[in-house]
N, C-alpha and C. Protein backbone atom coordinates (compact mmCIF):
# COMPACT_ATOMS: atom_id res chain seq x y z
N UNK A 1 19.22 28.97 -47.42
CA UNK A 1 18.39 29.55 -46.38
C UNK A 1 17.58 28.44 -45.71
N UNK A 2 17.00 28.57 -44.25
CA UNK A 2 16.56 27.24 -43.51
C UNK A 2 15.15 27.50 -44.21
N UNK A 3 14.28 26.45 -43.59
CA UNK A 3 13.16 26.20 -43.95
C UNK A 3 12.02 27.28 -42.92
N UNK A 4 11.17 27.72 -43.40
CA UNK A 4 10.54 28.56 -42.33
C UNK A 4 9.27 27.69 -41.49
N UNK A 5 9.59 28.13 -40.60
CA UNK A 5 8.77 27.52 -39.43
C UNK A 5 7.01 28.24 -39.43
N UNK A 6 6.16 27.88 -39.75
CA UNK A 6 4.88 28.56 -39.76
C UNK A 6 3.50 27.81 -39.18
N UNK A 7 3.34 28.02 -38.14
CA UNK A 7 1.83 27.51 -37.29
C UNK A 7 0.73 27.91 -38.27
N UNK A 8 -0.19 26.60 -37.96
CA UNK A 8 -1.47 26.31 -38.63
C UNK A 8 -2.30 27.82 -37.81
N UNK A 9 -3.23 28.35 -38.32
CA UNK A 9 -4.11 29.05 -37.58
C UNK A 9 -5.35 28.67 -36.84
N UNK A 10 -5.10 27.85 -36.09
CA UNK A 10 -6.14 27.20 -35.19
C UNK A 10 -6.75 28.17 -34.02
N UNK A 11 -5.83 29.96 -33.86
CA UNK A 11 -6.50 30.43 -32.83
C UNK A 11 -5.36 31.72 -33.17
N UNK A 12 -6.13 33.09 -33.30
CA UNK A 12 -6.03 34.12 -33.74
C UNK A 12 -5.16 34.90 -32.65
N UNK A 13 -4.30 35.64 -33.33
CA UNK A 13 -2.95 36.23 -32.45
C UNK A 13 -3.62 36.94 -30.83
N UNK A 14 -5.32 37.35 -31.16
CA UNK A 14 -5.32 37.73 -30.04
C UNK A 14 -5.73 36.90 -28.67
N UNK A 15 -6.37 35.63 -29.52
CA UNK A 15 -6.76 34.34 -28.66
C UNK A 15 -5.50 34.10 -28.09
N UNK A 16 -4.17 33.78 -28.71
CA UNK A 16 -2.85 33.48 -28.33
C UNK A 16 -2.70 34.42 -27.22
N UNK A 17 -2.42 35.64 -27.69
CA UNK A 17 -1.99 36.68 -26.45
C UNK A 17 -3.11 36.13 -25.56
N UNK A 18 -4.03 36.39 -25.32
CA UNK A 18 -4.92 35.89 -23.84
C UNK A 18 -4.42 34.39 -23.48
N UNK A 19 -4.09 33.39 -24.13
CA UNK A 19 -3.60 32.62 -23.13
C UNK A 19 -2.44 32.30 -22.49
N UNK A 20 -1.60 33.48 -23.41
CA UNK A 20 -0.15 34.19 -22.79
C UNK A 20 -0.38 34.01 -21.36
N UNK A 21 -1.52 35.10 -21.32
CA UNK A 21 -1.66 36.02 -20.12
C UNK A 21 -1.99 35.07 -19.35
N UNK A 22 -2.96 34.22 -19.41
CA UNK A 22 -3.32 33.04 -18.65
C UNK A 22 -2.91 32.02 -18.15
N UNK A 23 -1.57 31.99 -19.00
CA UNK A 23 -0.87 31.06 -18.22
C UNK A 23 0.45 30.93 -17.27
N UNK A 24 0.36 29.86 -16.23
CA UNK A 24 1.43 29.88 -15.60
C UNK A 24 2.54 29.11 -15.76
N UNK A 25 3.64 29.43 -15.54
CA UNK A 25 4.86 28.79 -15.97
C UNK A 25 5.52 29.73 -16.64
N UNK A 26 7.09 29.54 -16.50
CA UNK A 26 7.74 30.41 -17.39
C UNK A 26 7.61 30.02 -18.93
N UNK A 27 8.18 28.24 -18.89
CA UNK A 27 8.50 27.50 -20.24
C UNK A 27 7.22 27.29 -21.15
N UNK A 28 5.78 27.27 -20.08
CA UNK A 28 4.85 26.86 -20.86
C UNK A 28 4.62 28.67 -21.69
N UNK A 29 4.88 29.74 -20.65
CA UNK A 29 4.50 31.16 -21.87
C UNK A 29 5.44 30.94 -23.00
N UNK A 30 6.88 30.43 -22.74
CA UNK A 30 7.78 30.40 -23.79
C UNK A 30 7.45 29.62 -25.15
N UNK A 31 6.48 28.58 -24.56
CA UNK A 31 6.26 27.57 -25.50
C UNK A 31 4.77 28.58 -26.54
N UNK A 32 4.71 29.13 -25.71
CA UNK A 32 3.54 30.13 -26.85
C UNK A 32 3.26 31.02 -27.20
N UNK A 33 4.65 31.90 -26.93
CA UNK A 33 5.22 32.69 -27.63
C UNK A 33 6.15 32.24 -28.74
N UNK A 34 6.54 31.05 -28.82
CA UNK A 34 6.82 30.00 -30.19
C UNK A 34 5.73 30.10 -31.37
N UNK A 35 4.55 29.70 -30.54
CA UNK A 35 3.48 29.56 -31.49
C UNK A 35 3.30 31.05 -31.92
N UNK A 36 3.15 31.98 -31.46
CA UNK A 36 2.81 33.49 -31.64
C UNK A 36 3.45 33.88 -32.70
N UNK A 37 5.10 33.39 -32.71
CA UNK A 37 6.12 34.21 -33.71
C UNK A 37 5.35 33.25 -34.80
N UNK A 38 5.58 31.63 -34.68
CA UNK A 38 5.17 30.87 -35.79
C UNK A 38 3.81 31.41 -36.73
N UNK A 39 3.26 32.08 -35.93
CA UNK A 39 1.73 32.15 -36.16
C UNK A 39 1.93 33.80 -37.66
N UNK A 40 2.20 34.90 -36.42
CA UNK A 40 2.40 36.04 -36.79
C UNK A 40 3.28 36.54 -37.62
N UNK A 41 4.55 36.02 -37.43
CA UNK A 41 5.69 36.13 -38.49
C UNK A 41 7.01 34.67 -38.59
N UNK A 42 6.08 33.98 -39.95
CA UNK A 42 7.04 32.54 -39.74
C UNK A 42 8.01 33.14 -40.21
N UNK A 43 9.23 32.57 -39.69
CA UNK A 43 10.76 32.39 -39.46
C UNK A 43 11.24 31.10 -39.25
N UNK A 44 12.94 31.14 -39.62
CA UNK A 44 12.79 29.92 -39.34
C UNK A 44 13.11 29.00 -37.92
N UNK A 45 13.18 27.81 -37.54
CA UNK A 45 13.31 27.33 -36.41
C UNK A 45 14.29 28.59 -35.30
N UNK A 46 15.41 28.59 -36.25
CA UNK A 46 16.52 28.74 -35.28
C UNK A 46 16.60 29.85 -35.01
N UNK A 47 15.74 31.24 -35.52
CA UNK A 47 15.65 32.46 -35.20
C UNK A 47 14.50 32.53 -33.76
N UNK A 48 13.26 31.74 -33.97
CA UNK A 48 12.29 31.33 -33.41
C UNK A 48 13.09 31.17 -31.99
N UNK A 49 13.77 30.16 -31.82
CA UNK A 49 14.71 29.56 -30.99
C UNK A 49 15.58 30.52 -30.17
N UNK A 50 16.21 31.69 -30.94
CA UNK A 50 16.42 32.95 -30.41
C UNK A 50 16.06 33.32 -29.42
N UNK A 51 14.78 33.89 -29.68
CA UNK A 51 14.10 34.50 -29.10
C UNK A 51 13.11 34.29 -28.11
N UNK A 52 12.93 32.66 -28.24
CA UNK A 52 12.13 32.47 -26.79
C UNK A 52 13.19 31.88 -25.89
N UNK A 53 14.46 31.27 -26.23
CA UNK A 53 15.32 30.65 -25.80
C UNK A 53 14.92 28.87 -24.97
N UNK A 54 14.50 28.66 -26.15
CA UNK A 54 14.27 27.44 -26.50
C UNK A 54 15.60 26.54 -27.10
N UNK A 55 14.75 25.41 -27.95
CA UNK A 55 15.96 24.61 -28.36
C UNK A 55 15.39 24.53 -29.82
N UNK A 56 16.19 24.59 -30.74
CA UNK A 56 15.54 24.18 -32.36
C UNK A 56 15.08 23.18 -32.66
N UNK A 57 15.45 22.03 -31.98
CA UNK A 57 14.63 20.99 -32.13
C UNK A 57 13.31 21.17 -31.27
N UNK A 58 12.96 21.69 -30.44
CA UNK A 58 11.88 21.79 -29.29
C UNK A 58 10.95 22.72 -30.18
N UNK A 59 11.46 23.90 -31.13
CA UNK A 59 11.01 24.30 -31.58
C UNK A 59 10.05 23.75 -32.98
N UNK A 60 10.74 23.04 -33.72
CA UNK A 60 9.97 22.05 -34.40
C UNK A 60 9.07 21.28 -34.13
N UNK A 61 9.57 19.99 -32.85
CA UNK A 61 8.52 19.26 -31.96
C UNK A 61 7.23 20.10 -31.79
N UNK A 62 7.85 21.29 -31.46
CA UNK A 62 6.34 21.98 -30.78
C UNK A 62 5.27 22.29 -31.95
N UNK A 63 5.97 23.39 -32.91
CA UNK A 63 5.06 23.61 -33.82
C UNK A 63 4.54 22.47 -34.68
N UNK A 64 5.61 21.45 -34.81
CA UNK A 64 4.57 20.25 -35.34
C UNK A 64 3.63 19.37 -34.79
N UNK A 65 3.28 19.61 -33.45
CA UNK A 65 2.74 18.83 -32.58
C UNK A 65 1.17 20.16 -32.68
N UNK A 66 1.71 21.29 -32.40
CA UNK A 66 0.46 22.50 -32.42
C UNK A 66 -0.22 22.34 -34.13
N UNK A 67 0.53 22.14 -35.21
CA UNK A 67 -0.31 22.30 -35.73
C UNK A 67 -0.86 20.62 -36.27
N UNK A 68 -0.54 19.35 -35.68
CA UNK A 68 -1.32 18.54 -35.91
C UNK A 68 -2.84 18.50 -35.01
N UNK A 69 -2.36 19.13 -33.74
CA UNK A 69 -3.10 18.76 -32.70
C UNK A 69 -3.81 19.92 -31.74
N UNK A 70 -3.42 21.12 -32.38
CA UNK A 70 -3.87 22.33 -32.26
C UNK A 70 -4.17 22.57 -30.85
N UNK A 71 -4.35 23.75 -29.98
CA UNK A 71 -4.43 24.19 -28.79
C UNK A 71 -4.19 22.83 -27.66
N UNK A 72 -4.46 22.03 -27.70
CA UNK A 72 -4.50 21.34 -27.00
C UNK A 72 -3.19 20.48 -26.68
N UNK A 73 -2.47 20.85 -27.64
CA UNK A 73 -1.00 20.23 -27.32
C UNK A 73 -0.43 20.97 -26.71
N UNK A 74 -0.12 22.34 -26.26
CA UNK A 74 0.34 23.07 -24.85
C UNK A 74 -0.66 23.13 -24.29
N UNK A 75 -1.67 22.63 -24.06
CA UNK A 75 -2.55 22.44 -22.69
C UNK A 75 -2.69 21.14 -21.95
N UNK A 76 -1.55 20.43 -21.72
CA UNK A 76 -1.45 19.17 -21.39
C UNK A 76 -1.01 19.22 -19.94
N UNK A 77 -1.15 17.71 -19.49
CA UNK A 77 -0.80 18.03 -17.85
C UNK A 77 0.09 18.28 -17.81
N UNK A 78 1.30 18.41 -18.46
CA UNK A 78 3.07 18.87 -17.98
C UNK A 78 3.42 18.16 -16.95
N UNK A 79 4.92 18.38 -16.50
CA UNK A 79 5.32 17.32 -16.46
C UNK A 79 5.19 17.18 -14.62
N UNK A 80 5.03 15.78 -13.96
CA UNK A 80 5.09 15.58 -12.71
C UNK A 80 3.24 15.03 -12.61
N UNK A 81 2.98 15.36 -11.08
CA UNK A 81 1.34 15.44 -11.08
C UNK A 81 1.23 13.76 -11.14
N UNK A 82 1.88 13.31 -10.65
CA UNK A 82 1.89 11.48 -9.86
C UNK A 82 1.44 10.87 -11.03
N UNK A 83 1.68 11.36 -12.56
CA UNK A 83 1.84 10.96 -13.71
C UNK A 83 1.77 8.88 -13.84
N UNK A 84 2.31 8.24 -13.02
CA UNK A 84 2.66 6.73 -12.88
C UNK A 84 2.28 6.29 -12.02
N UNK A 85 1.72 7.44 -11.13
CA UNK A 85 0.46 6.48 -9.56
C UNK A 85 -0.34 5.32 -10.14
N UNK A 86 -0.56 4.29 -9.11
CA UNK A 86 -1.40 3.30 -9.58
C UNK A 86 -2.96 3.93 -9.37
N UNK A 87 -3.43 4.95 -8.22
CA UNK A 87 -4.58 5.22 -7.83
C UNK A 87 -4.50 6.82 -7.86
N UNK A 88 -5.53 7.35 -7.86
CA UNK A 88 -5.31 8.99 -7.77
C UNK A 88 -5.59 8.92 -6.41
N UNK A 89 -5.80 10.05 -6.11
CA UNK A 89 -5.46 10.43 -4.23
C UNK A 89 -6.79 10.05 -3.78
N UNK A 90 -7.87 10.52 -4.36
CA UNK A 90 -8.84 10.31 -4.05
C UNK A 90 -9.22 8.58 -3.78
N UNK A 91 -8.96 7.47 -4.93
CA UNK A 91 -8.76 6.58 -4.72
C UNK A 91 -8.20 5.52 -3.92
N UNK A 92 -7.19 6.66 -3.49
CA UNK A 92 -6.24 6.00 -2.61
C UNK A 92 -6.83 6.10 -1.02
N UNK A 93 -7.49 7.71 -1.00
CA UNK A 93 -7.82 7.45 0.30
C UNK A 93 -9.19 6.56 0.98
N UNK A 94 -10.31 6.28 -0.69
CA UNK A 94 -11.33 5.17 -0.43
C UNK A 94 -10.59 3.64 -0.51
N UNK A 95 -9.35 3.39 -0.54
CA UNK A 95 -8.77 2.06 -0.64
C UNK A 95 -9.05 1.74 0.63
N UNK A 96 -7.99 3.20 1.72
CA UNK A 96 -7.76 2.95 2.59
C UNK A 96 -8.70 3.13 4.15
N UNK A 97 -9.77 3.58 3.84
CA UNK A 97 -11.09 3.82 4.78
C UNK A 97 -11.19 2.46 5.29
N UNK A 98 -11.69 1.90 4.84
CA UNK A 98 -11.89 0.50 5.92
C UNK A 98 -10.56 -0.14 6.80
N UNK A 99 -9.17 0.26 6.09
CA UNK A 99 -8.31 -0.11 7.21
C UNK A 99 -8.62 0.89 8.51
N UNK A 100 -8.74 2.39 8.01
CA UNK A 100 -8.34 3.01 8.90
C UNK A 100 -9.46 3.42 9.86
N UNK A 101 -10.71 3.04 9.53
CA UNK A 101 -11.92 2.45 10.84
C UNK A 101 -11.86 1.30 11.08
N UNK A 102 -11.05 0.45 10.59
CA UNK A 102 -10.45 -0.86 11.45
C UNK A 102 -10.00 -0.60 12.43
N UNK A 103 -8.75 0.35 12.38
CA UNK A 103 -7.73 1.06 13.29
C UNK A 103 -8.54 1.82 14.28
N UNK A 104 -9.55 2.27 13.73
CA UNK A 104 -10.03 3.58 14.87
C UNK A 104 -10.87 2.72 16.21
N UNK A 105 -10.87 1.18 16.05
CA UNK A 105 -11.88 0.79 16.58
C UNK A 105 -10.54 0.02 17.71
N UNK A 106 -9.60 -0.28 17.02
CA UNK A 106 -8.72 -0.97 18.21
C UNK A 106 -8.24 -1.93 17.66
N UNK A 107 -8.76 -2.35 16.36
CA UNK A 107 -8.03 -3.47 15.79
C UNK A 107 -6.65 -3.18 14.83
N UNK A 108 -5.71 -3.75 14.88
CA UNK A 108 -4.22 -3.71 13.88
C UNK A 108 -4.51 -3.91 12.43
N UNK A 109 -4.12 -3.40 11.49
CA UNK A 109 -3.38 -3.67 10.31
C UNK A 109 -2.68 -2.99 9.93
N UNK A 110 -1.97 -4.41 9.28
CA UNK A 110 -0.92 -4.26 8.93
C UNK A 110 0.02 -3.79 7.37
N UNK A 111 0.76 -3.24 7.13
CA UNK A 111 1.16 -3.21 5.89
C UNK A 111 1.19 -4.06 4.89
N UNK A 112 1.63 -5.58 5.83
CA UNK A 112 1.76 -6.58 4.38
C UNK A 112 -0.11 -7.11 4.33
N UNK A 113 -0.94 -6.44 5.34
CA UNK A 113 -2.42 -7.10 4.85
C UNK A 113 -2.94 -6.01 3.61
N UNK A 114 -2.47 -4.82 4.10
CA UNK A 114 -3.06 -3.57 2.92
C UNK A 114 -2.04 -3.55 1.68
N UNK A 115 -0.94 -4.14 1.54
CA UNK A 115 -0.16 -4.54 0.56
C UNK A 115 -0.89 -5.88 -0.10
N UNK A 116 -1.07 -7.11 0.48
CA UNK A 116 -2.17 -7.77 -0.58
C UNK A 116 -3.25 -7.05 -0.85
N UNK A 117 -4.36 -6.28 0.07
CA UNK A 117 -5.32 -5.95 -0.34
C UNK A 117 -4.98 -4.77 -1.58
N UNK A 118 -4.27 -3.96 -1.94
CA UNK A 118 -3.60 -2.98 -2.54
C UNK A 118 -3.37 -4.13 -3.80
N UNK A 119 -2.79 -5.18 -4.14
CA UNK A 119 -2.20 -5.98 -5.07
C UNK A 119 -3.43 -6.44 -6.16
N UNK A 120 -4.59 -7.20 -4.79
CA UNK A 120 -5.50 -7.56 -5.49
C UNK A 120 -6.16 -6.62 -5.74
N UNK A 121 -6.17 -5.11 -5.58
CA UNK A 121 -7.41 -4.48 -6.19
C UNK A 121 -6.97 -3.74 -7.57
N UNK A 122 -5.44 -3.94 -7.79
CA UNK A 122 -4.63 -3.89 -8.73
C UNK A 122 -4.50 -4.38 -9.71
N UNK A 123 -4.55 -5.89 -9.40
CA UNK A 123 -4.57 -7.10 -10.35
C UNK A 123 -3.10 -6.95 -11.17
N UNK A 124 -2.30 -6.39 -10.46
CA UNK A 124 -0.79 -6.77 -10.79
C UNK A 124 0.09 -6.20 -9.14
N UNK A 125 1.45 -6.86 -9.19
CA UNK A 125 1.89 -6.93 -7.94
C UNK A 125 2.63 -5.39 -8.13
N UNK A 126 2.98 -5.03 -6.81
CA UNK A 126 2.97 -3.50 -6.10
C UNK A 126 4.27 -3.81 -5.18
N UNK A 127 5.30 -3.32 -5.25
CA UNK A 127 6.47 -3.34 -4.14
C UNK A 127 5.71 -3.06 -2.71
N UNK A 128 6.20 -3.15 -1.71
CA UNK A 128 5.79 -2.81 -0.36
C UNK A 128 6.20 -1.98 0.18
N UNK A 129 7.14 -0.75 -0.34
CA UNK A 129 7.49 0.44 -0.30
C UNK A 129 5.93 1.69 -0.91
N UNK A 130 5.43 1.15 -1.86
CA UNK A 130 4.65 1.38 -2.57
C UNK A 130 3.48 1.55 -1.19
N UNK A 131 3.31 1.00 -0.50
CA UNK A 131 2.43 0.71 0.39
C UNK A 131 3.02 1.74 1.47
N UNK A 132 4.37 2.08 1.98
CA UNK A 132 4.45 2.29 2.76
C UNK A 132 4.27 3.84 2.67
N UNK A 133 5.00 4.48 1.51
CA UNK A 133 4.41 5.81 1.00
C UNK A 133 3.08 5.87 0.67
N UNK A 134 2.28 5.12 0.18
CA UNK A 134 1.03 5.61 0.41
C UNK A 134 0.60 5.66 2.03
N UNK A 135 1.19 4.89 2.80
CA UNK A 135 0.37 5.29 3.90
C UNK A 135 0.87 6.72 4.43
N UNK A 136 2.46 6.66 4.27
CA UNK A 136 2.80 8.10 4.68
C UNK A 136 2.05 9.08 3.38
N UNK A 137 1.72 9.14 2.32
CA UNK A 137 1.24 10.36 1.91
C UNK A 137 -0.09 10.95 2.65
N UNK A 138 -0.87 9.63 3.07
CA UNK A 138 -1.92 9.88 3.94
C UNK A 138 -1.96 10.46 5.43
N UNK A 139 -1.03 10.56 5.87
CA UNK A 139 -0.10 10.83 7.56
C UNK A 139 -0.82 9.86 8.17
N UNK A 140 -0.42 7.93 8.01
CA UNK A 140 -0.81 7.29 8.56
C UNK A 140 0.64 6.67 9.20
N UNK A 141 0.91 7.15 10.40
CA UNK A 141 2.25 5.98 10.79
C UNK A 141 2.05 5.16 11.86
N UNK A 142 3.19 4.66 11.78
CA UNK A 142 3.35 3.58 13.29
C UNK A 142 3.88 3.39 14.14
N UNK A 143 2.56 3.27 15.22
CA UNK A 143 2.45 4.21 16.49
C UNK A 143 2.95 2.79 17.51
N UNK A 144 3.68 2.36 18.14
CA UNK A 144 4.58 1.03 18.82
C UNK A 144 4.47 1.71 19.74
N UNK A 145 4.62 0.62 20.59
CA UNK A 145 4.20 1.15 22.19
C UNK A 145 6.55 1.29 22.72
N UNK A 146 6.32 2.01 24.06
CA UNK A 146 7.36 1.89 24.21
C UNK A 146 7.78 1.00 24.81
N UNK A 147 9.40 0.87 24.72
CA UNK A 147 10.11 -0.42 25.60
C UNK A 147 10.01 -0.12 27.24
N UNK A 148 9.92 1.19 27.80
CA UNK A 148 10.00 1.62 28.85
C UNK A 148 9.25 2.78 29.04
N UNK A 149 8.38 2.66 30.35
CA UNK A 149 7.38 3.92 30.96
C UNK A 149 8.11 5.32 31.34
N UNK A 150 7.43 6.39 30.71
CA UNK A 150 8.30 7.64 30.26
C UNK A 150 8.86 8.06 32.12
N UNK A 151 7.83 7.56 33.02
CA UNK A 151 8.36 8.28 34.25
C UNK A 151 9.21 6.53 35.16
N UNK A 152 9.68 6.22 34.49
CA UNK A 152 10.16 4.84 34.97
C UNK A 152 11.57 5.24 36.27
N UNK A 153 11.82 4.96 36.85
CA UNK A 153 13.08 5.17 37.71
C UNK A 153 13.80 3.92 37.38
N UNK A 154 14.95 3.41 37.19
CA UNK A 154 15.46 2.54 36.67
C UNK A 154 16.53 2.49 38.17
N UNK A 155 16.60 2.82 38.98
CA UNK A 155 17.84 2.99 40.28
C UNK A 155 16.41 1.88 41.20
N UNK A 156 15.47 2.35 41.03
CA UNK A 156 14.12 1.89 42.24
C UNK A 156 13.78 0.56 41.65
N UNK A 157 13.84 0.06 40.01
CA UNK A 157 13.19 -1.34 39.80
C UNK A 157 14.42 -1.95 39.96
N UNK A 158 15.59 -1.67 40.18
CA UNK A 158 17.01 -2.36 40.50
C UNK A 158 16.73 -3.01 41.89
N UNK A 159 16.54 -1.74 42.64
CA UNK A 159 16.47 -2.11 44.33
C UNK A 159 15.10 -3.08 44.50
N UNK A 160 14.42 -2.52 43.60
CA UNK A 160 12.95 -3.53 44.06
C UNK A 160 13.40 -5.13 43.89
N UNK A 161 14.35 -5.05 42.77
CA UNK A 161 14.33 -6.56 42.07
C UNK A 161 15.37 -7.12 42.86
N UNK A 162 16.42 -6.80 43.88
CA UNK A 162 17.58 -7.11 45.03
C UNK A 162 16.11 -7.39 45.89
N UNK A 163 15.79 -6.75 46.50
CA UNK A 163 15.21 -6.70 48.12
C UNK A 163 13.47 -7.20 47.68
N UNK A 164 13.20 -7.78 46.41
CA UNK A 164 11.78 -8.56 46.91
C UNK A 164 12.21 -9.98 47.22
N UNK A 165 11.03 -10.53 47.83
CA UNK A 165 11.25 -12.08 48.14
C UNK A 165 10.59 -12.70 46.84
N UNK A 166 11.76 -13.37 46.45
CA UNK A 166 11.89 -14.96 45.45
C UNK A 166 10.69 -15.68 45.79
């Protein structure tokens, strides 16, 4: 017979059910309704596994992770949430304030100047793609003037450029 799977009691079946209810996600309710069966009636992994339609190993991971580390191991940031950003958003957009009242005043910068300035406030080096999505996460782009005036006649600067005097 397998080994039975049984959660520490760090938080009472009805504490569990309320944060059932409380939470969003499909996998994260699944993940605690794991703990619920573990809690309320241990079984072992692979019945557990059944029934939330989980994985038996996920099922172990989990309950051994809940009962070293109790509630707080399914209350984690999950997965995504710019997890490997160098700056949080907020950060990112006080990096970029002084370029962008640089800009508002008439003066240029440029990517590779906010790419060093970005490096050194880093104190390790940063691709320049890195730079360029942060400016697009901010809706900062670049605004180039055109090659040609939108109401231009191109038949009239022909004739102008035949018939002026040299």
């Amino acid at each position: 017979m397998a080994k039975v799977t049984k959660a520490e009691p760090h938080l009472s079946e009805e504490e569990i059910l309320k944060r059932i209810k409380r939470t969003v996600g499909f996998w994260r309710v699944q993940k605690w309704l794991a703990v619920l069966i573990a809690t309320v009636d241990p079984c072992p992994a692979r019945e557990i596994a059944l029934h939330t339609g989980l994985a038996e190993q996920t099922i172990h991971n989990l309950i051994s992770t809940y009962n070293r580390l109790g509630p707080q191991a399914l209350e984690g940031p999950g997965k995504g949430n710019r997890g490997r950003a160098y700056l949080s958003l907020e950060q990112e957009a006080e990096f970029l304030k002084p370029f962008f009242e640089r800009a508002g005043t008439g003066r240029i910068a440029t990517a590779r100047e906010i790419h060093k300035a970005l490096e050194k406030r880093l104190g390790c080096s940063a691709n320049i793609t890195t730079v360029y999505r942060l400016l697009n996460r901010h809706r900062w782009r670049k605004i180039a003037p055109r090659p040609v005036h939108a109401e231009a006649r191109m038949e009239r600067q022909e004739e102008f450029k035949k018939n002026s005097l040299k």
